[in-house]
PDB file of N, CA and C in Angstrom:
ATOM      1  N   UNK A   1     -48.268  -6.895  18.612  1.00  0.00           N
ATOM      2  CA  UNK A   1     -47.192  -6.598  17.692  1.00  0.00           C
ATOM      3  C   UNK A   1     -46.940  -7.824  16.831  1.00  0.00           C
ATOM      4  N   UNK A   2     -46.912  -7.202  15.660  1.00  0.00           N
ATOM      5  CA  UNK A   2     -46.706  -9.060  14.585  1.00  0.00           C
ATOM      6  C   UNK A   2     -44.558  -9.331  15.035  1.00  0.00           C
ATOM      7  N   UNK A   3     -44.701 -10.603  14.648  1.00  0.00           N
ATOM      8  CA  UNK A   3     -43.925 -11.304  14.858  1.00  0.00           C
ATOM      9  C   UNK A   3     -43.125 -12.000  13.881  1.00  0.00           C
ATOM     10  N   UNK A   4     -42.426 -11.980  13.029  1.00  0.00           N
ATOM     11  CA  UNK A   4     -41.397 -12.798  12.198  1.00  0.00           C
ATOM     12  C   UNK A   4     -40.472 -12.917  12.000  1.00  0.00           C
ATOM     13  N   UNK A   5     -40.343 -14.292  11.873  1.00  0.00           N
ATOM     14  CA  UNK A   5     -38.753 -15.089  12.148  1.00  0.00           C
ATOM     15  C   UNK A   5     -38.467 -14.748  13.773  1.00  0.00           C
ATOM     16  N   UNK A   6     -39.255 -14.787  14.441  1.00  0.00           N
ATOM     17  CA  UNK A   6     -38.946 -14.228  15.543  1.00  0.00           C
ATOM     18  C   UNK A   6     -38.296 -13.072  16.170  1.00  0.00           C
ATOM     19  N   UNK A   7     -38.871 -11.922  15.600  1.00  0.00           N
ATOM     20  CA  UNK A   7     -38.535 -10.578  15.282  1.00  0.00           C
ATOM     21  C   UNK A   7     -39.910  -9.646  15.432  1.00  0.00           C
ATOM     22  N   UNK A   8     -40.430  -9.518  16.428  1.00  0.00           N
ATOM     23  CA  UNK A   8     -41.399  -8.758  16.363  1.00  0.00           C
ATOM     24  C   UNK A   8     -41.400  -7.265  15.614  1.00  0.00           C
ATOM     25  N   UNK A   9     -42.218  -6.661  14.889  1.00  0.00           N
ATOM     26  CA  UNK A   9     -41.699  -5.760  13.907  1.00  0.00           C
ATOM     27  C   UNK A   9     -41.469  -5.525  12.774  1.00  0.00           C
ATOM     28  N   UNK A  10     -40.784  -6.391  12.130  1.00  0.00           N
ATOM     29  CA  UNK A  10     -40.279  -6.271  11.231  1.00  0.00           C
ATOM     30  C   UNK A  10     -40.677  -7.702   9.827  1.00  0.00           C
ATOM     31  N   UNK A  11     -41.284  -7.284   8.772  1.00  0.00           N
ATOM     32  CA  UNK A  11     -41.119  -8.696   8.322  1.00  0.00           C
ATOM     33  C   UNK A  11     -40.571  -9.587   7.888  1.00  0.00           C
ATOM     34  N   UNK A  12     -40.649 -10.949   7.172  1.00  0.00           N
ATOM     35  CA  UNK A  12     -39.969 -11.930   7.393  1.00  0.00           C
ATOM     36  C   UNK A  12     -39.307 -11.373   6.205  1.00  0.00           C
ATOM     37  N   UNK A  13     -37.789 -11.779   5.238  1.00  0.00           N
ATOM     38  CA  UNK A  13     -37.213 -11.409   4.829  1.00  0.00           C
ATOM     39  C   UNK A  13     -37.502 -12.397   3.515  1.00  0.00           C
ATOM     40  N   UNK A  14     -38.191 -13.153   3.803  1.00  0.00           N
ATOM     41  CA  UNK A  14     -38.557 -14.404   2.519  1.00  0.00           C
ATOM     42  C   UNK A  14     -40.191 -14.028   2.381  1.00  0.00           C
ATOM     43  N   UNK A  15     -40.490 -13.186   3.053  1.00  0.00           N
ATOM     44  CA  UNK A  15     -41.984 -12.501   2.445  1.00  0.00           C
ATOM     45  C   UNK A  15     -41.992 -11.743   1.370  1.00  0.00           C
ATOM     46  N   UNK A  16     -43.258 -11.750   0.470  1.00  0.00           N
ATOM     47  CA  UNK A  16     -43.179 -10.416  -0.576  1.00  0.00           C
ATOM     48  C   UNK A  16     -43.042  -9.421  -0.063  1.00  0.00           C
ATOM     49  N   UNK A  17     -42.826  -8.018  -0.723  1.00  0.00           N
ATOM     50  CA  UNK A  17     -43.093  -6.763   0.613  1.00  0.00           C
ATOM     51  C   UNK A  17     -43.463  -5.956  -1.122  1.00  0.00           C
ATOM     52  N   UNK A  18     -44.263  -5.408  -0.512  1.00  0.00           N
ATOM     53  CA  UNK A  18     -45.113  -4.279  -1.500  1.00  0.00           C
ATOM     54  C   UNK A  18     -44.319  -2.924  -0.361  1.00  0.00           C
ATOM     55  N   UNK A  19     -44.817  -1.880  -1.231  1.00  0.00           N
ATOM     56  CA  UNK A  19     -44.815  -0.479  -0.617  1.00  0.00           C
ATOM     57  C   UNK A  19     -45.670  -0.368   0.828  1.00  0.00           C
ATOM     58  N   UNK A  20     -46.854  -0.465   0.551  1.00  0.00           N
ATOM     59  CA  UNK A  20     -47.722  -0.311   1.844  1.00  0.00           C
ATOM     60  C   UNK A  20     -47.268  -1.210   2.943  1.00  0.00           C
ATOM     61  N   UNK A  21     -46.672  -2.459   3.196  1.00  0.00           N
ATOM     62  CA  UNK A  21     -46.229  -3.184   4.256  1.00  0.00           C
ATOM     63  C   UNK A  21     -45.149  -2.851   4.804  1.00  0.00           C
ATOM     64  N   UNK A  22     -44.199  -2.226   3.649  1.00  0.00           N
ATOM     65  CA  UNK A  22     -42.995  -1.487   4.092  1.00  0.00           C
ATOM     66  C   UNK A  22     -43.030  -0.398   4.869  1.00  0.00           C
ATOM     67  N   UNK A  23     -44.236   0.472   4.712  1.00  0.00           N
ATOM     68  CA  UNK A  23     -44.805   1.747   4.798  1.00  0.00           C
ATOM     69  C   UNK A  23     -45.482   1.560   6.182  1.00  0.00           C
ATOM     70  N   UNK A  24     -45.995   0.349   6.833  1.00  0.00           N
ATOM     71  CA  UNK A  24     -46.422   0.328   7.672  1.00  0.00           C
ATOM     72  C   UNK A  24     -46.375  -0.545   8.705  1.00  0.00           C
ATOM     73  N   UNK A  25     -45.181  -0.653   9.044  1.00  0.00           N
ATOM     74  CA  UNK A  25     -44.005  -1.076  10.217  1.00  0.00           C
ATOM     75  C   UNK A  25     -44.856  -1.161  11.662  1.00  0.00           C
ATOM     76  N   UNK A  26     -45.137  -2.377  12.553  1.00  0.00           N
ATOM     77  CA  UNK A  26     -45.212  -1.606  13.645  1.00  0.00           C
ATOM     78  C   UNK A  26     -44.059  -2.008  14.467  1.00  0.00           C
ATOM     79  N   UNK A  27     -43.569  -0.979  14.441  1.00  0.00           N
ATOM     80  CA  UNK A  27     -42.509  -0.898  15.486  1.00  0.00           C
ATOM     81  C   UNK A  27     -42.676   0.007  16.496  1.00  0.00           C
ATOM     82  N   UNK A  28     -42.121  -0.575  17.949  1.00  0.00           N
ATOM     83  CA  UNK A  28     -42.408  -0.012  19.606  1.00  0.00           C
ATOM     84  C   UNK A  28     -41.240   0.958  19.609  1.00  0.00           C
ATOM     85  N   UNK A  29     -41.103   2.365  19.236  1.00  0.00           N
ATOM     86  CA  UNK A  29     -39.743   2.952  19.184  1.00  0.00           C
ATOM     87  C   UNK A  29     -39.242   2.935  21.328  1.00  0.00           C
ATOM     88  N   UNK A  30     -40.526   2.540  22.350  1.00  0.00           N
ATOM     89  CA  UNK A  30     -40.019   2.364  23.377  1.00  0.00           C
ATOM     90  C   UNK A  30     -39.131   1.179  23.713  1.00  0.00           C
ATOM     91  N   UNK A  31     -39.416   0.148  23.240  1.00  0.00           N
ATOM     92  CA  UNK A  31     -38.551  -0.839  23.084  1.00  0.00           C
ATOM     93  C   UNK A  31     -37.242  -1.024  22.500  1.00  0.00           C
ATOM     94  N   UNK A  32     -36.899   0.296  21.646  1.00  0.00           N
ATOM     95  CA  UNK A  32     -35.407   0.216  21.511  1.00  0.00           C
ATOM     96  C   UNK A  32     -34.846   0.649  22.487  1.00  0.00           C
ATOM     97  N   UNK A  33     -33.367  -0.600  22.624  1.00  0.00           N
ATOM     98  CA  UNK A  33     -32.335   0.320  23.364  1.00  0.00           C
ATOM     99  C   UNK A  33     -31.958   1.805  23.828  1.00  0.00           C
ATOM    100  N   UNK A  34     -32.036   1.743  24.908  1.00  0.00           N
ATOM    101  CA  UNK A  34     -31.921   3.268  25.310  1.00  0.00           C
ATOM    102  C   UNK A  34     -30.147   3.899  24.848  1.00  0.00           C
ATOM    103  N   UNK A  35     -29.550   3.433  25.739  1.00  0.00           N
ATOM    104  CA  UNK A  35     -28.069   3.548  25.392  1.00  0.00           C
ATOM    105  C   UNK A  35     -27.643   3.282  24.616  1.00  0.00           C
ATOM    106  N   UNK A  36     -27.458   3.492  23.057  1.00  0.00           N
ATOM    107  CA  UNK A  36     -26.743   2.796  21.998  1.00  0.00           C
ATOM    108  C   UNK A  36     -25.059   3.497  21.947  1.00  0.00           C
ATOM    109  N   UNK A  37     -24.295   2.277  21.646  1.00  0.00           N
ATOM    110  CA  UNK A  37     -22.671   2.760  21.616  1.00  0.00           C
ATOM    111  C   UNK A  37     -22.799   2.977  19.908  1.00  0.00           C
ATOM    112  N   UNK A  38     -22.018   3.853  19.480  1.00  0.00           N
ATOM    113  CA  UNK A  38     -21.752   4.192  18.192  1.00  0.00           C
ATOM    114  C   UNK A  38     -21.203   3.137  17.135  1.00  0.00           C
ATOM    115  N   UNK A  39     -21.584   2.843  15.676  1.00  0.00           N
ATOM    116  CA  UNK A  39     -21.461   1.761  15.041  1.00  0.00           C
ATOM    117  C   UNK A  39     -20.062   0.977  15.244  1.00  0.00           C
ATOM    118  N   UNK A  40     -19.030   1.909  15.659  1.00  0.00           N
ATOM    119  CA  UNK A  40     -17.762   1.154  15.726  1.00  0.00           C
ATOM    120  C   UNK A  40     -17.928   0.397  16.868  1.00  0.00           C
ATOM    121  N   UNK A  41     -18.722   0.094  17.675  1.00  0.00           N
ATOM    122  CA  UNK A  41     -18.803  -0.872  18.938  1.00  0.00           C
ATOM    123  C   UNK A  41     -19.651  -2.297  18.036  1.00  0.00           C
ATOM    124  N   UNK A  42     -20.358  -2.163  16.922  1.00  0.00           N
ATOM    125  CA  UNK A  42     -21.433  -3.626  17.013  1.00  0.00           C
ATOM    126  C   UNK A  42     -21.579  -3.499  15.050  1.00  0.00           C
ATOM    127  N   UNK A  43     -21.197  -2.666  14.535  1.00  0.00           N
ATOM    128  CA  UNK A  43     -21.046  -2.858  13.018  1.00  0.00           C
ATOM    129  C   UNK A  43     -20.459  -4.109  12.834  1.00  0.00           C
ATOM    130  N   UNK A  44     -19.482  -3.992  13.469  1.00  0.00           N
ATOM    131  CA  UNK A  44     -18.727  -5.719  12.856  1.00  0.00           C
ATOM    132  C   UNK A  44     -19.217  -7.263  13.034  1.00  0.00           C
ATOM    133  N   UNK A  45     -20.636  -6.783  13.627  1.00  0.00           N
ATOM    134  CA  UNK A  45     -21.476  -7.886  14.391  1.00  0.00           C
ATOM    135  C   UNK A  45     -22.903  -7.990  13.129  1.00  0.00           C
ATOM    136  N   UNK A  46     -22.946  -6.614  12.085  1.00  0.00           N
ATOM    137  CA  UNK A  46     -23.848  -6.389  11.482  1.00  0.00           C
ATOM    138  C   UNK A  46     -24.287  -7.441  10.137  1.00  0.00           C
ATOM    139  N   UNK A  47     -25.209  -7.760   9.716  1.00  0.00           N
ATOM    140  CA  UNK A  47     -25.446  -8.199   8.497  1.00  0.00           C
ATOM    141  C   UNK A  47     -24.513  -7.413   7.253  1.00  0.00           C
ATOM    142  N   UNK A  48     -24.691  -6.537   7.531  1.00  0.00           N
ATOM    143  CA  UNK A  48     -24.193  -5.275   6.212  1.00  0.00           C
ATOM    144  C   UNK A  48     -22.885  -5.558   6.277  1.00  0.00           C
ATOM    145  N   UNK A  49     -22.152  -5.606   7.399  1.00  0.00           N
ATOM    146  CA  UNK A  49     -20.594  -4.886   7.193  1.00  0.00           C
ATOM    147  C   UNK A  49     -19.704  -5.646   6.366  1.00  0.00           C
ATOM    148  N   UNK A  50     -18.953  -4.582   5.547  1.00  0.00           N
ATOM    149  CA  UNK A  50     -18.304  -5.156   4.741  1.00  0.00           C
ATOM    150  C   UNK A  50     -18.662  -5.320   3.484  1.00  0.00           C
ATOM    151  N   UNK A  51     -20.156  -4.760   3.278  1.00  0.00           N
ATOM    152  CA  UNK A  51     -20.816  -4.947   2.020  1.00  0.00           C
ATOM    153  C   UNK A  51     -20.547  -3.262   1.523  1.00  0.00           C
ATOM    154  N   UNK A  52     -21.134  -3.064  -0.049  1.00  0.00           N
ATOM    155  CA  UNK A  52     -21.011  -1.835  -0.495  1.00  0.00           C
ATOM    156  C   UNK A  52     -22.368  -1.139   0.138  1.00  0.00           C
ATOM    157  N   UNK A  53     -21.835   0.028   0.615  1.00  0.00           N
ATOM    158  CA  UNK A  53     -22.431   0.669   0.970  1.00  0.00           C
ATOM    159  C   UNK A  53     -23.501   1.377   0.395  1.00  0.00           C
ATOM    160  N   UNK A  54     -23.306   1.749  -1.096  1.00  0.00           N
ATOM    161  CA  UNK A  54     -24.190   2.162  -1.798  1.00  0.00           C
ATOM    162  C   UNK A  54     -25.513   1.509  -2.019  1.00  0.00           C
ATOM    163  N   UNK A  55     -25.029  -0.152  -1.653  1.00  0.00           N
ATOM    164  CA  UNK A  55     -27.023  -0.816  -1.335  1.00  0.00           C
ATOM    165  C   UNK A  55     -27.648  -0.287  -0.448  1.00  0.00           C
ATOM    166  N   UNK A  56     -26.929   0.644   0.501  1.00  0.00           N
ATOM    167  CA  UNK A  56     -28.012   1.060   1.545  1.00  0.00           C
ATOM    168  C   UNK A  56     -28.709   2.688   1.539  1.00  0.00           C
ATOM    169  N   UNK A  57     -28.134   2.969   0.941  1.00  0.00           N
ATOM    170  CA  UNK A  57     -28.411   4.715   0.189  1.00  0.00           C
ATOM    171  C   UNK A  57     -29.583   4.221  -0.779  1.00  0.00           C
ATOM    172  N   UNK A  58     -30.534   4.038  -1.142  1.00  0.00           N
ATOM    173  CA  UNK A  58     -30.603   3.765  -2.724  1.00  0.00           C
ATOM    174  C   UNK A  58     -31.607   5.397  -3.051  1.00  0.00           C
ATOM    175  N   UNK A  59     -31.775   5.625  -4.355  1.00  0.00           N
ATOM    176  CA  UNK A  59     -32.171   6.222  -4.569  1.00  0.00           C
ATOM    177  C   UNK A  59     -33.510   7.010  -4.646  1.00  0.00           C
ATOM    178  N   UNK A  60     -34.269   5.809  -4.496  1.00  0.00           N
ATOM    179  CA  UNK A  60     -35.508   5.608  -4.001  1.00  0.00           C
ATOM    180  C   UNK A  60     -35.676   4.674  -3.097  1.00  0.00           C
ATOM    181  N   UNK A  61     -37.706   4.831  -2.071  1.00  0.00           N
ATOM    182  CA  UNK A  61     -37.560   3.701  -1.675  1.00  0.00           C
ATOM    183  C   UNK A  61     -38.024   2.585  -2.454  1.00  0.00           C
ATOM    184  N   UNK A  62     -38.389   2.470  -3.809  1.00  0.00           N
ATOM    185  CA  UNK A  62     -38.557   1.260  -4.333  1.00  0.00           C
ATOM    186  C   UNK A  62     -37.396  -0.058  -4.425  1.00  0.00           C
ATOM    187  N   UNK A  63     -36.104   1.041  -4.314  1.00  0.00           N
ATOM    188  CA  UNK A  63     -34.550   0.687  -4.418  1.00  0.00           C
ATOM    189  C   UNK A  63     -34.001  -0.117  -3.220  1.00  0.00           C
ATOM    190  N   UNK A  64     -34.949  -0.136  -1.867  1.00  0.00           N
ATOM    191  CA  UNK A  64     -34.594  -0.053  -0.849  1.00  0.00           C
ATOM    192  C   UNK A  64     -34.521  -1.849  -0.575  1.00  0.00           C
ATOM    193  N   UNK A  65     -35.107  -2.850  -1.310  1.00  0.00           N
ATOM    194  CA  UNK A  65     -35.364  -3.758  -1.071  1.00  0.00           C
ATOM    195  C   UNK A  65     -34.343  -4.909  -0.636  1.00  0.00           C
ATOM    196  N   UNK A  66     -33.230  -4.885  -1.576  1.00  0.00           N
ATOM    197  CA  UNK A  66     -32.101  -5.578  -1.202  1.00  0.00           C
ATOM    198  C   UNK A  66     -31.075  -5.358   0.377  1.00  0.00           C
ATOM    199  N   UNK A  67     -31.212  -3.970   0.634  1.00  0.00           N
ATOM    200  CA  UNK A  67     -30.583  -3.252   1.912  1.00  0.00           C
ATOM    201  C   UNK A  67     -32.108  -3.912   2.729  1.00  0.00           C
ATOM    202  N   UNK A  68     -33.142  -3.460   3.203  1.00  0.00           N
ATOM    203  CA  UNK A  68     -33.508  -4.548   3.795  1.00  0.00           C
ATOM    204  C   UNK A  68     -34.121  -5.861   3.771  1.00  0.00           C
ATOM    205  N   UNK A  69     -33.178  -6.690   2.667  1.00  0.00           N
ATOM    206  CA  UNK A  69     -33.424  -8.210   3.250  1.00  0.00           C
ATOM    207  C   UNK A  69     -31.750  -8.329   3.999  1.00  0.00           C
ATOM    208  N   UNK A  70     -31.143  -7.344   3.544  1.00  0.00           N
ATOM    209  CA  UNK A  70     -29.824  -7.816   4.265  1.00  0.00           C
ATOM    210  C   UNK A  70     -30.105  -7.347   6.262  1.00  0.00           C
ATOM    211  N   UNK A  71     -31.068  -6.514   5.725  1.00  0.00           N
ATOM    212  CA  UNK A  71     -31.785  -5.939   7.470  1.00  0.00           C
ATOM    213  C   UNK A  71     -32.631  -6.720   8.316  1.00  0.00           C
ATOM    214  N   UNK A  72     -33.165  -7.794   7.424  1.00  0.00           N
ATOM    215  CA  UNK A  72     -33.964  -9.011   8.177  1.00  0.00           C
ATOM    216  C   UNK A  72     -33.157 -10.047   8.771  1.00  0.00           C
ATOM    217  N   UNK A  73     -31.904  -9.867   8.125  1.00  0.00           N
ATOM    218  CA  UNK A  73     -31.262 -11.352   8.518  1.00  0.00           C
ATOM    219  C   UNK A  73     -29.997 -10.871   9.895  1.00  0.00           C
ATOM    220  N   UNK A  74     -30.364  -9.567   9.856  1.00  0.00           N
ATOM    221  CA  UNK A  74     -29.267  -8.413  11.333  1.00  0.00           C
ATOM    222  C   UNK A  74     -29.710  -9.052  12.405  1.00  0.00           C
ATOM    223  N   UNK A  75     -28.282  -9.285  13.526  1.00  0.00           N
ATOM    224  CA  UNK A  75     -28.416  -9.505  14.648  1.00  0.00           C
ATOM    225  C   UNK A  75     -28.076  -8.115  15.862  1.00  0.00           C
ATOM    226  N   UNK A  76     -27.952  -6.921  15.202  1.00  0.00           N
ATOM    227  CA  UNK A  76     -28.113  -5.846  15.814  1.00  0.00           C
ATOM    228  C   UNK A  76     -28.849  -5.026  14.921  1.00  0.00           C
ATOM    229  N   UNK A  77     -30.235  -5.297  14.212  1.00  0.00           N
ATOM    230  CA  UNK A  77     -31.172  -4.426  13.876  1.00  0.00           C
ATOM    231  C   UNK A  77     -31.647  -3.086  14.619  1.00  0.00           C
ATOM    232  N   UNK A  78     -32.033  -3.741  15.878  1.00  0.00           N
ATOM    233  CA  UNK A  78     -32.573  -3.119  16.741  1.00  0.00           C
ATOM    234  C   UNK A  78     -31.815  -1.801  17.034  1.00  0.00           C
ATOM    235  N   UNK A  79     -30.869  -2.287  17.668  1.00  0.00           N
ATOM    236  CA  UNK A  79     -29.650  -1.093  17.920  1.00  0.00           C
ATOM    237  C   UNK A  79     -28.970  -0.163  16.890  1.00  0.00           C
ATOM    238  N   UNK A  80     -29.209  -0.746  15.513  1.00  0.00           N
ATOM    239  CA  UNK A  80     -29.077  -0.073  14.317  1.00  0.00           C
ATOM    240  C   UNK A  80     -29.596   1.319  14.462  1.00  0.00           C
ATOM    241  N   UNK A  81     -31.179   0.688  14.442  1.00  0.00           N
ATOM    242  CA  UNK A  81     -32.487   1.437  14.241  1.00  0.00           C
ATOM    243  C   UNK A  81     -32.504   2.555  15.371  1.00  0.00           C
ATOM    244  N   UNK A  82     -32.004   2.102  16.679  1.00  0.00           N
ATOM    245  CA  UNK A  82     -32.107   3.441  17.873  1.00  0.00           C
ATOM    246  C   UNK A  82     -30.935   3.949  17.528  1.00  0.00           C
ATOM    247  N   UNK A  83     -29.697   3.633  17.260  1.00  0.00           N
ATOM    248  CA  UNK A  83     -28.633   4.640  16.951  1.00  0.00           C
ATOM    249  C   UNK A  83     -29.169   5.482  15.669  1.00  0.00           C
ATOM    250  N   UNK A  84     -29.719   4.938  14.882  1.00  0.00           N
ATOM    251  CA  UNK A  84     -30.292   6.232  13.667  1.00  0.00           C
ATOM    252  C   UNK A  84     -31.201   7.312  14.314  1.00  0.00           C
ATOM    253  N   UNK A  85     -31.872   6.621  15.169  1.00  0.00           N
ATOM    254  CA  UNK A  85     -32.940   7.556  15.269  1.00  0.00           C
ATOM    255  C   UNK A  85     -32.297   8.341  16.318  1.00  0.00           C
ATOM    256  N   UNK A  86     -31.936   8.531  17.798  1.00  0.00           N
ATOM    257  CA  UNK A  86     -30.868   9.140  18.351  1.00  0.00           C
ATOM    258  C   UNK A  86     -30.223   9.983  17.581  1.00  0.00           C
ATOM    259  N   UNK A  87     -29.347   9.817  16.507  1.00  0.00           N
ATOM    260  CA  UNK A  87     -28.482  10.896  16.030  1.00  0.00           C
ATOM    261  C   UNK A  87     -28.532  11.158  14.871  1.00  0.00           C
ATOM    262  N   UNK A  88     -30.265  11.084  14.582  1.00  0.00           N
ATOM    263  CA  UNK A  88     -30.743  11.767  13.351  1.00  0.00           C
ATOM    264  C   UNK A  88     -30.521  11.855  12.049  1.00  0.00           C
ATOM    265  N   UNK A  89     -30.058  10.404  11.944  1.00  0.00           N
ATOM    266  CA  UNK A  89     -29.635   9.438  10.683  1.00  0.00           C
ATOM    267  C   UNK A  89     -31.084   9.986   9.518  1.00  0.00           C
ATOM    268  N   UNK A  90     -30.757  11.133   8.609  1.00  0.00           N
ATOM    269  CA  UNK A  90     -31.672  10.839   7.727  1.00  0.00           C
ATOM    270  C   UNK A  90     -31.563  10.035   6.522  1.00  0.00           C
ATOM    271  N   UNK A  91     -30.974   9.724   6.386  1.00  0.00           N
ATOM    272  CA  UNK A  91     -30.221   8.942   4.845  1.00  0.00           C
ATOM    273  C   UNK A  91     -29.998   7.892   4.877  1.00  0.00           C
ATOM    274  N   UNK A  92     -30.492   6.894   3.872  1.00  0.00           N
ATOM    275  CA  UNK A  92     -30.454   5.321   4.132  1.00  0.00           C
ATOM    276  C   UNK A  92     -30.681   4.503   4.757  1.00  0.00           C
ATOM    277  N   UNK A  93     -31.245   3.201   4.924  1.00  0.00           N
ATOM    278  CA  UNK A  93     -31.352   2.423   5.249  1.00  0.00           C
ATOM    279  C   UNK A  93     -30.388   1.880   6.360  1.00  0.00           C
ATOM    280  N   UNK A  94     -31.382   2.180   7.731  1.00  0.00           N
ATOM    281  CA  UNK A  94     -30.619   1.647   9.062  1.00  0.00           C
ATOM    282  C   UNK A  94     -31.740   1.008   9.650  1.00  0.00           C
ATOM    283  N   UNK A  95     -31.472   0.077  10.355  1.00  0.00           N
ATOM    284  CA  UNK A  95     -32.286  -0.612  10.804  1.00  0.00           C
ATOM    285  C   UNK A  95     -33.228  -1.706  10.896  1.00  0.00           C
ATOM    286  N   UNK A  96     -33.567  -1.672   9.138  1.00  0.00           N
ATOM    287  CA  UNK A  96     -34.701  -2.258   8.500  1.00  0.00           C
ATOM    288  C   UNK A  96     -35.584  -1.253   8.141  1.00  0.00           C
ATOM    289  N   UNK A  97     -34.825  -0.029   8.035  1.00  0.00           N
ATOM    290  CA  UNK A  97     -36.185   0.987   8.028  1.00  0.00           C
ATOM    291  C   UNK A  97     -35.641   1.821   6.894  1.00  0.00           C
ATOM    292  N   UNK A  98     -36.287   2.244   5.984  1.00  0.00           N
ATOM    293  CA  UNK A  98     -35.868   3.559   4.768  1.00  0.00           C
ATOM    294  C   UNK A  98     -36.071   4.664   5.659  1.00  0.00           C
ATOM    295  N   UNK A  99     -36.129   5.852   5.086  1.00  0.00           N
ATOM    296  CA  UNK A  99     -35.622   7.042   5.379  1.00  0.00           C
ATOM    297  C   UNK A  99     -36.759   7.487   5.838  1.00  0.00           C
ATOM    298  N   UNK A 100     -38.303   7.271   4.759  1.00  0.00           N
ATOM    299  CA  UNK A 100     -39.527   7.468   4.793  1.00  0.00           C
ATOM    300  C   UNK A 100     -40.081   7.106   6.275  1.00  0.00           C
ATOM    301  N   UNK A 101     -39.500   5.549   6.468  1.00  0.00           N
ATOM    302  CA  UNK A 101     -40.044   4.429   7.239  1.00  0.00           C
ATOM    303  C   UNK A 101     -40.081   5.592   8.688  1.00  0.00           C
ATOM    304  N   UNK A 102     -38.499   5.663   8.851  1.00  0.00           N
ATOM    305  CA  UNK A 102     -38.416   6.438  10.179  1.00  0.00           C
ATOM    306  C   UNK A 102     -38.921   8.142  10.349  1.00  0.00           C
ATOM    307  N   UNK A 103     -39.030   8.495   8.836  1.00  0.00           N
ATOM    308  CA  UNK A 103     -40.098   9.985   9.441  1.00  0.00           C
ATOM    309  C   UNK A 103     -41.089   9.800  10.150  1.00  0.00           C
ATOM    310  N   UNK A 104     -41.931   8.766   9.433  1.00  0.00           N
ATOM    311  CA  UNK A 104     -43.085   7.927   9.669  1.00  0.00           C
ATOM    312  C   UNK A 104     -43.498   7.663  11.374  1.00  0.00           C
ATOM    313  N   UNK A 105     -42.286   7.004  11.518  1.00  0.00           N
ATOM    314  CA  UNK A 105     -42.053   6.492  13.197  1.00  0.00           C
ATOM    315  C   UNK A 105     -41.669   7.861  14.008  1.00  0.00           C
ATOM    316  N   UNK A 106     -41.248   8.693  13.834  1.00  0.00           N
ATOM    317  CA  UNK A 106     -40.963   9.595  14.933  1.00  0.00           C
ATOM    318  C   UNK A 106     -41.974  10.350  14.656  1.00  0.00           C
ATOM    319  N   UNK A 107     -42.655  10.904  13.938  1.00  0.00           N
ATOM    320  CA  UNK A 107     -43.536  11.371  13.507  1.00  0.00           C
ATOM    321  C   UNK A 107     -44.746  10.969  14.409  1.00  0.00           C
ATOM    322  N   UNK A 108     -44.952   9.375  14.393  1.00  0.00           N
ATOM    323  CA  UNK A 108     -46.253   8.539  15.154  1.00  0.00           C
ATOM    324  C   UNK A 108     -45.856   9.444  16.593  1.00  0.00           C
ATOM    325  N   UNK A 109     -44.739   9.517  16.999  1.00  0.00           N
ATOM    326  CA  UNK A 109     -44.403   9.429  18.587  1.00  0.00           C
ATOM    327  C   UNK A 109     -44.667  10.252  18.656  1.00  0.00           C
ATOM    328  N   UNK A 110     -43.938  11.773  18.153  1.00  0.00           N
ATOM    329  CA  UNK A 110     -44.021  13.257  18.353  1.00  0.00           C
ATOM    330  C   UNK A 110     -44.991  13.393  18.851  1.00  0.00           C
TER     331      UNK A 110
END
């Protein structure tokens, strides 16, 4: 599994990122947290919180870039990313991941 900033997964947030690197994540969806508590337990712990929300919706994923560098620098990424996927977060940027990112990933597992 690649490794940056000490973040296996995900890349470094001071890297370029094209489409295809974005597009091709490896992330261990076994390695997320099993139990995730709902954002009101660890949002306030988040990179994002408190920011406008609309950076994380964007309209495309070309749009998506600013929502995750604010996702590289998260100290509950991880738990982001299993609470989306758990309760079927299709919309926006959770995790470090676009919308695409995580069809992508449950998709691999299915």
């Amino acid at each position: 599994m690649p490794v940056a900033n000490g973040m296996p997964g995900w890349p470094s947030p001071a890297q370029p990122r094209d489409m295809d690197q974005l597009l091709d994540l490896d992330i261990d969806l076994q390695q997320l947290p099993k139990q995730v508590n709902p954002p009101d337990f660890w949002q306030e712990k988040a990179a994002c919180y408190g920011l406008d929300p609309e950076v994380f919706f964007p309209t495309t994923e070309e749009e998506a870039g600013l929502a995750l560098s604010y996702c590289g620098l998260c100290s509950v990424r991880e738990v982001c990313l299993a609470w989306s996927i758990q309760n079927g977060e299709r919309y926006g940027v959770w995790g470090g991941t676009t919308e695409q990112q995580r069809r992508r990933l449950i998709r691999h597992v299915a």
